[in-house]
C-alpha atoms as a PDB file:
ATOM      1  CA  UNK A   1      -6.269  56.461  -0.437  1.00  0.00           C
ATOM      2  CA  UNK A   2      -7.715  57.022   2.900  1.00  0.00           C
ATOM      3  CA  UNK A   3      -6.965  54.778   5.429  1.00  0.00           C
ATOM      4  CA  UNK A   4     -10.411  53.814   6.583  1.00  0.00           C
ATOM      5  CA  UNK A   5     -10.998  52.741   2.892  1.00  0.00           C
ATOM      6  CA  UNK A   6      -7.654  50.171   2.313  1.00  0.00           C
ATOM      7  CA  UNK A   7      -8.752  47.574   4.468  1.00  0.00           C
ATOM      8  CA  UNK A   8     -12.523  47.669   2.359  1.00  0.00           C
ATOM      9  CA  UNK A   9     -10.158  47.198  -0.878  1.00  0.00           C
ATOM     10  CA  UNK A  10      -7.816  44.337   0.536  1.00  0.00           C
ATOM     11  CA  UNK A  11     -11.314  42.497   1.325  1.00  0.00           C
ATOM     12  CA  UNK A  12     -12.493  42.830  -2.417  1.00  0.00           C
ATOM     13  CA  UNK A  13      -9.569  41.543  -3.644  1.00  0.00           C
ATOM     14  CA  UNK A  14      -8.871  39.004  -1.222  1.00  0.00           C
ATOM     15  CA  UNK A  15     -12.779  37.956  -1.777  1.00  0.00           C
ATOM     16  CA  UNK A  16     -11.854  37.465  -5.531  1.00  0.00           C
ATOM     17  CA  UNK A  17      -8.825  36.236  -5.059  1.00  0.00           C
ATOM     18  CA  UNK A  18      -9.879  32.673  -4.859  1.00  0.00           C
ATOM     19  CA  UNK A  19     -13.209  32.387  -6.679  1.00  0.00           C
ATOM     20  CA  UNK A  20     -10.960  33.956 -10.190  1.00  0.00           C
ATOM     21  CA  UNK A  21      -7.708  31.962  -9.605  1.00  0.00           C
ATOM     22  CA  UNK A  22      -6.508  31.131 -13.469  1.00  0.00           C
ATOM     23  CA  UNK A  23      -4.915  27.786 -14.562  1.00  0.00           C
ATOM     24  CA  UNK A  24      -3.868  25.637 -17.050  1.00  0.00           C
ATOM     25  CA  UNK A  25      -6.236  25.143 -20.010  1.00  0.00           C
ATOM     26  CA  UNK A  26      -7.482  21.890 -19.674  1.00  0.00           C
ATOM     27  CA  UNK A  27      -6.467  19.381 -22.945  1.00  0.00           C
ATOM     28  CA  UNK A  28     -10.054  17.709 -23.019  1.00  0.00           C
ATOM     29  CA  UNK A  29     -13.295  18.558 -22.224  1.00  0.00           C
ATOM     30  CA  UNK A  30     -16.776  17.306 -22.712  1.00  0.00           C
ATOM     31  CA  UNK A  31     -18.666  18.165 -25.558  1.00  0.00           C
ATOM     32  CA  UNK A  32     -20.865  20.855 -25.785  1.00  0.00           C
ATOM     33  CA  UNK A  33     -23.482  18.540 -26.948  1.00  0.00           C
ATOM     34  CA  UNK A  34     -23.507  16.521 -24.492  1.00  0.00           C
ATOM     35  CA  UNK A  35     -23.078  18.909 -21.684  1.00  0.00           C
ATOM     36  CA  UNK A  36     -26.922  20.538 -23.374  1.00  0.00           C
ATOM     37  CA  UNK A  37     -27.857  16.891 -22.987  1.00  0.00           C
ATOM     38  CA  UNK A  38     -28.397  17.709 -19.096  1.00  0.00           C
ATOM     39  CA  UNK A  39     -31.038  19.677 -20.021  1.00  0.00           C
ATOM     40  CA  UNK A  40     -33.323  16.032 -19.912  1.00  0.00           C
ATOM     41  CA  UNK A  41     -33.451  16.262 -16.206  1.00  0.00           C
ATOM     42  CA  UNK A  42     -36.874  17.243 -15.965  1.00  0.00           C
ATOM     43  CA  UNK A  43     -37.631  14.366 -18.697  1.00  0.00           C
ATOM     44  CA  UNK A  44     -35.721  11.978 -16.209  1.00  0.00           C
ATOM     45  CA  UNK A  45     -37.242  12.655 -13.307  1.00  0.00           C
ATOM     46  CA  UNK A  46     -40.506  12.362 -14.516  1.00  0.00           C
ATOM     47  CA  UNK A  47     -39.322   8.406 -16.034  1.00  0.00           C
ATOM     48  CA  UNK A  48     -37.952   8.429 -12.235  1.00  0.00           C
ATOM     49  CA  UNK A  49     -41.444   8.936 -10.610  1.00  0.00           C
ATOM     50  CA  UNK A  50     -43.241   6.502 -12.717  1.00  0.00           C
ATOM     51  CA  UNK A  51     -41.157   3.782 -12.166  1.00  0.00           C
ATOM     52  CA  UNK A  52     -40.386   4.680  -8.266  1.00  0.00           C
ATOM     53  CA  UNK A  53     -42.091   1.200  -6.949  1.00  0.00           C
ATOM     54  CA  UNK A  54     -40.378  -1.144  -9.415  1.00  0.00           C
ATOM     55  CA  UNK A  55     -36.874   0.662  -8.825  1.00  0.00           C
ATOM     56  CA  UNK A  56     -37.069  -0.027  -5.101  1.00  0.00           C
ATOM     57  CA  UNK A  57     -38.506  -3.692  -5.869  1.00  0.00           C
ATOM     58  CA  UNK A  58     -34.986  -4.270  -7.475  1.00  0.00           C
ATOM     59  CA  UNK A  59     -32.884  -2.740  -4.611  1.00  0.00           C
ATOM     60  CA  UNK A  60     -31.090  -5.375  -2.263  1.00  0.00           C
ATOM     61  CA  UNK A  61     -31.403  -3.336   0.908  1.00  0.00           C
ATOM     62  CA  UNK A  62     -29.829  -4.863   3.963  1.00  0.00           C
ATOM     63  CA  UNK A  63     -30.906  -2.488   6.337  1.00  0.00           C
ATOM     64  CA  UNK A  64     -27.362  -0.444   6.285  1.00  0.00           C
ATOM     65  CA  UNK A  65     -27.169   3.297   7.409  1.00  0.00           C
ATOM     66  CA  UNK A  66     -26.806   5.136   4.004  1.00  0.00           C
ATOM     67  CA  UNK A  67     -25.545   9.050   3.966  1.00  0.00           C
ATOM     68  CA  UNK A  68     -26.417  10.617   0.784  1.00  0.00           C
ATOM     69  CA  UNK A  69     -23.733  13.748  -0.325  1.00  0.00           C
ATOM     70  CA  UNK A  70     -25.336  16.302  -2.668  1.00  0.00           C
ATOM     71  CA  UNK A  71     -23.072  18.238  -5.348  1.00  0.00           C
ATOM     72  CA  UNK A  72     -22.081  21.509  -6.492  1.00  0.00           C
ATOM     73  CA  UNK A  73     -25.182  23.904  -5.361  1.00  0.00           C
ATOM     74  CA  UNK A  74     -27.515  21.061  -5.056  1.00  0.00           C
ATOM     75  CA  UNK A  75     -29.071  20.564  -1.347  1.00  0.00           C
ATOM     76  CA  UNK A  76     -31.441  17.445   0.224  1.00  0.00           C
ATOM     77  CA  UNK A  77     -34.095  17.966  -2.241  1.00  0.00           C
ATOM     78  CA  UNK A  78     -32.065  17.280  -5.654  1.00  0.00           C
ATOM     79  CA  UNK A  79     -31.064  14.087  -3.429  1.00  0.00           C
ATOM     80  CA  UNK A  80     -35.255  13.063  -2.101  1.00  0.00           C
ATOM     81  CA  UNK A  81     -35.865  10.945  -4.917  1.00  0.00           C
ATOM     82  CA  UNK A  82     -33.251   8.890  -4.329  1.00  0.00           C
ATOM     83  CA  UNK A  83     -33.305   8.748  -0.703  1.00  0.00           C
ATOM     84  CA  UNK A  84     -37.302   7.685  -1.019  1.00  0.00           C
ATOM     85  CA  UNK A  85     -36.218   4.811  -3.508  1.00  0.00           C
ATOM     86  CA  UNK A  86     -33.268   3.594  -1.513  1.00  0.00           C
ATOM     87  CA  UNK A  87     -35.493   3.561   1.695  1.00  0.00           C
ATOM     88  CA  UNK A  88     -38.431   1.465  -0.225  1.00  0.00           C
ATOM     89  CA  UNK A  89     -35.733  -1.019  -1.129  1.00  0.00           C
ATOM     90  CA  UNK A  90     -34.591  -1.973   2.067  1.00  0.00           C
ATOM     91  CA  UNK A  91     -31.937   0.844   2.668  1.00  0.00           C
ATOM     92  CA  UNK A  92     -31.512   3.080   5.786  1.00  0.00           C
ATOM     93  CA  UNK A  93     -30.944   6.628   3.836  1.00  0.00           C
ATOM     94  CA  UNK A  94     -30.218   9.668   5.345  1.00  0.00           C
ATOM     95  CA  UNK A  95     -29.445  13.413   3.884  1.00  0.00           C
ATOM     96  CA  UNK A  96     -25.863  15.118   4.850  1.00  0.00           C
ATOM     97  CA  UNK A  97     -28.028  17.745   6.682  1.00  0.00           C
ATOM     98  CA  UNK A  98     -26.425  20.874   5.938  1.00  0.00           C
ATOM     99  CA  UNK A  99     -28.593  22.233   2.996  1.00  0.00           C
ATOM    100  CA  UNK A 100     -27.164  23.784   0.225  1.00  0.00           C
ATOM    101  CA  UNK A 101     -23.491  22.210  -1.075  1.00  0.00           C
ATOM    102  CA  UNK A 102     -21.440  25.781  -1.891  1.00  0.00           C
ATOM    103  CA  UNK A 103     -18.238  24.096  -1.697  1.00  0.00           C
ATOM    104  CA  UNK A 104     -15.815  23.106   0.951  1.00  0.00           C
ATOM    105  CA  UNK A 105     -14.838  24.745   3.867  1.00  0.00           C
ATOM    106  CA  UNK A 106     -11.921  23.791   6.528  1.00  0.00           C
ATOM    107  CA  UNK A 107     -14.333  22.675   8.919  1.00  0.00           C
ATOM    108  CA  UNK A 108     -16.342  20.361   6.318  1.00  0.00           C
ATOM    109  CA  UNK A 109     -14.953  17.051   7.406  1.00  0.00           C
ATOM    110  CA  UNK A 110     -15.613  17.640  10.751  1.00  0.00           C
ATOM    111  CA  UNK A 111     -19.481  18.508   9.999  1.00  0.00           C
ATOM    112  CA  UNK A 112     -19.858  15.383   7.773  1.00  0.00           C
ATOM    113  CA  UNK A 113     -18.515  13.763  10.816  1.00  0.00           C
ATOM    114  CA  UNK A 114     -21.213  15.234  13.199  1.00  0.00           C
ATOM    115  CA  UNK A 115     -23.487  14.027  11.043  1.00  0.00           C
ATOM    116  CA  UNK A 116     -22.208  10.255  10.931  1.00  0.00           C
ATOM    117  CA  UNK A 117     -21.626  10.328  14.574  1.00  0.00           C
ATOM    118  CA  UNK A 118     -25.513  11.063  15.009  1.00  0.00           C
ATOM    119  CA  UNK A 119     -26.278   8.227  12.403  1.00  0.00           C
ATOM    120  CA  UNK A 120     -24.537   5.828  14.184  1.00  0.00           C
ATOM    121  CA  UNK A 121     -26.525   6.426  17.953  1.00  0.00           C
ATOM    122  CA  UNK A 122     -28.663   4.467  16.263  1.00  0.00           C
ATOM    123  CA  UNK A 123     -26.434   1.600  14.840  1.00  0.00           C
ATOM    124  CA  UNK A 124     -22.786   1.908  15.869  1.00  0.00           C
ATOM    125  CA  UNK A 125     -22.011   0.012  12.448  1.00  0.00           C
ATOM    126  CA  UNK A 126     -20.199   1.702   9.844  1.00  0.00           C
ATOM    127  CA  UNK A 127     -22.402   3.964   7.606  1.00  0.00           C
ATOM    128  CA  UNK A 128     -21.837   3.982   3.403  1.00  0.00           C
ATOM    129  CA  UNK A 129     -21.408   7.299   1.836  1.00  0.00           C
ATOM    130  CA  UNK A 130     -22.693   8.079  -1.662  1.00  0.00           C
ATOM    131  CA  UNK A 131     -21.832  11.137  -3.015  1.00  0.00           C
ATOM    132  CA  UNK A 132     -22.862  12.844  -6.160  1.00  0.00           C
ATOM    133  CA  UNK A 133     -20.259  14.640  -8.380  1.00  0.00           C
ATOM    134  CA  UNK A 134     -18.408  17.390  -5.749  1.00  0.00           C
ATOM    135  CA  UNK A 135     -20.011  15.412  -2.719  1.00  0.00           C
ATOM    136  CA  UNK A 136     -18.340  12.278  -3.841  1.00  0.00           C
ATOM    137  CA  UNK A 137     -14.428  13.788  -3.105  1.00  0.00           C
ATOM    138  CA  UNK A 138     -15.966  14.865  -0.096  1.00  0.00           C
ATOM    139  CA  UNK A 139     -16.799  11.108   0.743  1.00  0.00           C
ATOM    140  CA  UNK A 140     -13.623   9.651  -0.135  1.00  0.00           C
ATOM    141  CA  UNK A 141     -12.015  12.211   1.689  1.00  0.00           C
ATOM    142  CA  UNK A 142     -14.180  11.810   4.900  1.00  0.00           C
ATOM    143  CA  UNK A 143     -13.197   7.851   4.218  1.00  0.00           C
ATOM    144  CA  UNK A 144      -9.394   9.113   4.708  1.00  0.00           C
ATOM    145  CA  UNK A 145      -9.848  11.289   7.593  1.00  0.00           C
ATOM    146  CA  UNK A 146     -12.237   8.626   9.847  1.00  0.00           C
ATOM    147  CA  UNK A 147     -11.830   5.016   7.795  1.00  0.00           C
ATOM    148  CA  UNK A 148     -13.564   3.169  10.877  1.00  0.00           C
ATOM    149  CA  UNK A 149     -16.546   5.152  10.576  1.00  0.00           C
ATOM    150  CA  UNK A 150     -17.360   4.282   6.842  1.00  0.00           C
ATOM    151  CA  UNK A 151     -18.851   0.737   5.125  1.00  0.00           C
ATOM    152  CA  UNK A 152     -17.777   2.304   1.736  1.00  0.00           C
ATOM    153  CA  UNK A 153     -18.208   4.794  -0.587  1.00  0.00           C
ATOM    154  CA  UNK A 154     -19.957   5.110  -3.832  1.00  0.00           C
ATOM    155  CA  UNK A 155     -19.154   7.983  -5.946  1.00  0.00           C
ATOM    156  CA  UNK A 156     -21.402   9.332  -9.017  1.00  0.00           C
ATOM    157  CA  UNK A 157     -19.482  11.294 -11.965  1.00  0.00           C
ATOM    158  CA  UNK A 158     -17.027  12.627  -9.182  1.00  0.00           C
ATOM    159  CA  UNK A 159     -14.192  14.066 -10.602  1.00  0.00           C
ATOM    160  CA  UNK A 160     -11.560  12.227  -8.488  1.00  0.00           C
ATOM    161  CA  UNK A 161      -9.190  11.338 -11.358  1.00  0.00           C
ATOM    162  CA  UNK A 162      -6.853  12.937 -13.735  1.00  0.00           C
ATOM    163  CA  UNK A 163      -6.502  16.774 -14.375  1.00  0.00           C
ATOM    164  CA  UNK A 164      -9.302  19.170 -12.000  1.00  0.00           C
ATOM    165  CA  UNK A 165      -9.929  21.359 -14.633  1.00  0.00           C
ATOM    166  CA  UNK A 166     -11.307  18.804 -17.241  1.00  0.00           C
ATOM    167  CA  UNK A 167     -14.799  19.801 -16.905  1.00  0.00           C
ATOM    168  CA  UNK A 168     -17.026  22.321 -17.048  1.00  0.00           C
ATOM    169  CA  UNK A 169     -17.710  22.748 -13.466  1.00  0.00           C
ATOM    170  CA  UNK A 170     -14.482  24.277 -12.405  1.00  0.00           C
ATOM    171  CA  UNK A 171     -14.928  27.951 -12.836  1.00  0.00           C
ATOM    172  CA  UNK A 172     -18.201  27.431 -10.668  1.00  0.00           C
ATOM    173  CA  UNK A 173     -16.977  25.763  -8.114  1.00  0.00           C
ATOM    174  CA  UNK A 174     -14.308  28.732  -7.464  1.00  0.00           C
ATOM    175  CA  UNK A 175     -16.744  31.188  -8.110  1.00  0.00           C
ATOM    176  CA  UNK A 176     -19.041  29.692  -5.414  1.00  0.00           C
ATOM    177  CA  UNK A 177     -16.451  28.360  -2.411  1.00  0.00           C
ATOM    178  CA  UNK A 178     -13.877  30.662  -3.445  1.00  0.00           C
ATOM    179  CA  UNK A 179     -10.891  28.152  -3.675  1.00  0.00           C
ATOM    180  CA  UNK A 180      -8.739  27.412  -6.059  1.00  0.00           C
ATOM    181  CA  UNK A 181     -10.088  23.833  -7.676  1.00  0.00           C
ATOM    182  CA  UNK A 182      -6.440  22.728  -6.951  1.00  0.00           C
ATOM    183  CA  UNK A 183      -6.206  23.547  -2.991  1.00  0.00           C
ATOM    184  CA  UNK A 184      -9.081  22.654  -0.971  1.00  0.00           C
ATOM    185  CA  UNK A 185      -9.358  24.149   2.113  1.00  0.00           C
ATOM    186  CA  UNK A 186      -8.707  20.695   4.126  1.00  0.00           C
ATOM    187  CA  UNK A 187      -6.204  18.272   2.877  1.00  0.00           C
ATOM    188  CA  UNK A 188      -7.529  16.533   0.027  1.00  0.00           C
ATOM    189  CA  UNK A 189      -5.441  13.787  -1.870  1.00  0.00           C
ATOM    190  CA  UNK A 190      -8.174  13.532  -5.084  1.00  0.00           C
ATOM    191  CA  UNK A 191      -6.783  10.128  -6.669  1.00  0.00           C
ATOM    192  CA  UNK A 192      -5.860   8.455  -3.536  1.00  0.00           C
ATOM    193  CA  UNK A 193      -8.303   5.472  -2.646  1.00  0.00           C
ATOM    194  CA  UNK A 194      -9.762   5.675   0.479  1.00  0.00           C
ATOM    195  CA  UNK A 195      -9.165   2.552   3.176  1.00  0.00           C
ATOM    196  CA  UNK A 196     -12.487   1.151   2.352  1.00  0.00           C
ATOM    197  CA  UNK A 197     -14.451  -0.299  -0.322  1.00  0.00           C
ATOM    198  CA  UNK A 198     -14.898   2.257  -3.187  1.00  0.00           C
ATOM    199  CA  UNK A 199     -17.131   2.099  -6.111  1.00  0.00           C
ATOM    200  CA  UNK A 200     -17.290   4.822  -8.643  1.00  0.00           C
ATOM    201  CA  UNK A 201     -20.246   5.556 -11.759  1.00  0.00           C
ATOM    202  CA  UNK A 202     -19.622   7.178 -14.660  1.00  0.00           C
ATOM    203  CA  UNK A 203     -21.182   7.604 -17.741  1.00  0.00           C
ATOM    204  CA  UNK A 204     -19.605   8.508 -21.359  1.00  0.00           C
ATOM    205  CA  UNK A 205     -22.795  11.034 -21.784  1.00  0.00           C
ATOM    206  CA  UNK A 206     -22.196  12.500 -18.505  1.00  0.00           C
ATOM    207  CA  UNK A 207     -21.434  15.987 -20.264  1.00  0.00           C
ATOM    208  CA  UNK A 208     -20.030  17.893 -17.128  1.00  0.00           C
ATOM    209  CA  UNK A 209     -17.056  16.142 -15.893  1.00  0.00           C
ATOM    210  CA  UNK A 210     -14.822  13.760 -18.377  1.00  0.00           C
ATOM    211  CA  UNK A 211     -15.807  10.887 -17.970  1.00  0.00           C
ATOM    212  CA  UNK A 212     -12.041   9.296 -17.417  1.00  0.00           C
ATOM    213  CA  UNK A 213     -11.559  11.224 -14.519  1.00  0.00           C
ATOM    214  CA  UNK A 214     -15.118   9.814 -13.107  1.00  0.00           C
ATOM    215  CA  UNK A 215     -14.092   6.658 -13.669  1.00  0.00           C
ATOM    216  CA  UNK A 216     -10.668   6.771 -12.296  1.00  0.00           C
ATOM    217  CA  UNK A 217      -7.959   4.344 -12.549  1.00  0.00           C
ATOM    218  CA  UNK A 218      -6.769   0.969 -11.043  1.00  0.00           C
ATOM    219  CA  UNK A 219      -6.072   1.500  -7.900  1.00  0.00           C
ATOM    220  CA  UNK A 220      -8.053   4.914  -7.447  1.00  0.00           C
ATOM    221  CA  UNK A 221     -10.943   3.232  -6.702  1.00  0.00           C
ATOM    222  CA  UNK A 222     -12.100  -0.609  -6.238  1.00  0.00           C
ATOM    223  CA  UNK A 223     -14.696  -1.237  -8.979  1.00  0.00           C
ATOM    224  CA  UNK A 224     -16.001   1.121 -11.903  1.00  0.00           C
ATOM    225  CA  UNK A 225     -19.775   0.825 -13.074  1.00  0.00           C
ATOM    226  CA  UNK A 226     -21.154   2.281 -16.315  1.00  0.00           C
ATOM    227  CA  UNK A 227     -24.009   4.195 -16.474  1.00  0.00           C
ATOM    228  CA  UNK A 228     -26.153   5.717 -19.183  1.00  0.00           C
ATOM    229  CA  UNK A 229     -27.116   8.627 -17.926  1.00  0.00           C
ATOM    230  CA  UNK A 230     -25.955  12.766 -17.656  1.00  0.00           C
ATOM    231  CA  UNK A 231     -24.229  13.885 -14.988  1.00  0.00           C
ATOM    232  CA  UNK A 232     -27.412  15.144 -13.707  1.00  0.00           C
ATOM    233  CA  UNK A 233     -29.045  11.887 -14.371  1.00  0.00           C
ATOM    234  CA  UNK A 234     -27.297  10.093 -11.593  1.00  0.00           C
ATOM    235  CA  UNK A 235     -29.359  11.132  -8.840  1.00  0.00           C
ATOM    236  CA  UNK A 236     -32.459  11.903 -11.048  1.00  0.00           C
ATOM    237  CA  UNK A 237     -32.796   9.480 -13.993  1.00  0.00           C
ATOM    238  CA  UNK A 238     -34.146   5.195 -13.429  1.00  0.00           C
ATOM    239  CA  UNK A 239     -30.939   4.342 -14.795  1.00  0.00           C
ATOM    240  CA  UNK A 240     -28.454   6.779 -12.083  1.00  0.00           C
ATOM    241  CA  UNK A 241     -30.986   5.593  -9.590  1.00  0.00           C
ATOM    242  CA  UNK A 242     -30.450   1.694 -10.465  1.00  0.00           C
ATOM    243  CA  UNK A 243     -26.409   1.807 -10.610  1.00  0.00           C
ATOM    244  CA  UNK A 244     -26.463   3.167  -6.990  1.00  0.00           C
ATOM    245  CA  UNK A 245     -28.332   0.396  -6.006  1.00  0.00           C
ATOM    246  CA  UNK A 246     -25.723  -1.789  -7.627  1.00  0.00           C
ATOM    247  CA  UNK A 247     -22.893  -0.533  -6.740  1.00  0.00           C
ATOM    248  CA  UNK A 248     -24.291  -0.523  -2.754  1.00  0.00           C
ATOM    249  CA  UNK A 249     -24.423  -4.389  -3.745  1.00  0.00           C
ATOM    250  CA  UNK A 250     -21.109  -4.407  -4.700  1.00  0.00           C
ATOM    251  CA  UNK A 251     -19.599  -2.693  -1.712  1.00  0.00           C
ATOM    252  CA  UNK A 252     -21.053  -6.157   0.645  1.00  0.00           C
END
């Protein structure tokens, strides 16, 4: 081979490296029925819309900074209808500002940092992170790496728990950041609790991630809620919608 053409074929295969890592078969997985059941997101945010005012009415907003943490490929938008509802109900909400979530990078716990640091010119209090599914490690990691900074966290169908492959989100999230799902590229301790106040959502027809490893164990996390919704009901559907605004109740 050429010279001029090895270094072109070490980048392919480094690129792929990563993002088609192999591992252990995972012993449990959600259904295939209920993973279709995600397919109800339109449905849900349409319920969403049309009960916007009376969702808010039942909020318990104190006024505290709120940053919201999209998932896997989901950006601001996925996360605007329930940033408007948390701000109607007495909430200061604010999106992670860096657009489209395609997995980690080394320097994303620094950025997330940026991004409270700016939040909190405003208020110097501590600011509560909610993050959905992949954005929800990187809140309880963020709540590891600057504890002072952070009110709480509140994590919705985040995998945090249990074996990283029991779901059907894994091979994505490779292909996409181009990591193995087992090493990160920052340190990342999944089922440690962070130093703060930690509430975590699940649901049993969640459909993408188990819903044991959402819900974590005693001493993972603080306080588990129920919800019955998909995975891509929490930040769409009334009900994902409502259990945020409980669990922010929780974490006072």
């Amino acid at each position: 081979m050429p010279p001029a053409v090895q270094p072109y074929a070490q980048a392919i295969t480094h690129f792929w490296e990563g993002r088609l890592a192999p591992g252990p078969r995972a012993t449990q997985l959600p259904s295939l029925q209920q993973l279709l059941g995600n397919l109800a997101v339109p449905f849900d945010l349409a319920r969403t819309k049309a009960e916007a005012a009376g969702l808010a009415e039942r909020m318990c907003g104190d006024g505290r900074h709120v940053l919201l943490i999209p998932g896997l490929m989901a950006s601001e938008r996925r996360m605007g209808w329930l940033r408007h509802i948390l701000t109607l109900g007495g909430y200061r909400a604010h999106d992670w500002g860096m657009g489209r979530n395609f997995g980690p990078r080394p320097d994303s716990l620094d950025r997330i940092d940026s991004r409270v640091e700016a939040i909190r010119e405003e208020s110097d209090a501590p600011v509560t992170l909610v993050g959905w599914s992949l954005g929800g490690l990187y809140a309880r990691e963020y709540a590891k790496f600057a504890p002072h900074k952070v009110g709480g966290v509140v994590t919705m169908g985040t995998p945090f728990s249990g074996d990283p492959r029991a779901n059907h989100a894994w091979r994505l999230y490779q292909l996409v950041s181009g990591f193995p799902v087992d090493r990160p590229p920052f340190p990342c301790t999944r089922e440690e609790k962070p130093p703060v106040p930690t509430v975590a959502l699940w649901s049993k027809r969640d459909g993408v991630i188990l819903p044991e490893c959402a819900r974590g164990r005693a001493g993972e996390r603080d306080k588990a809620i129920e919800v019955d919704c998909t995975h891509m009901g929490f930040a769409a559907a009334p009900e994902g919608i409502a259990a945020v605004g409980k669990a922010l109740a929780a974490l006072r």
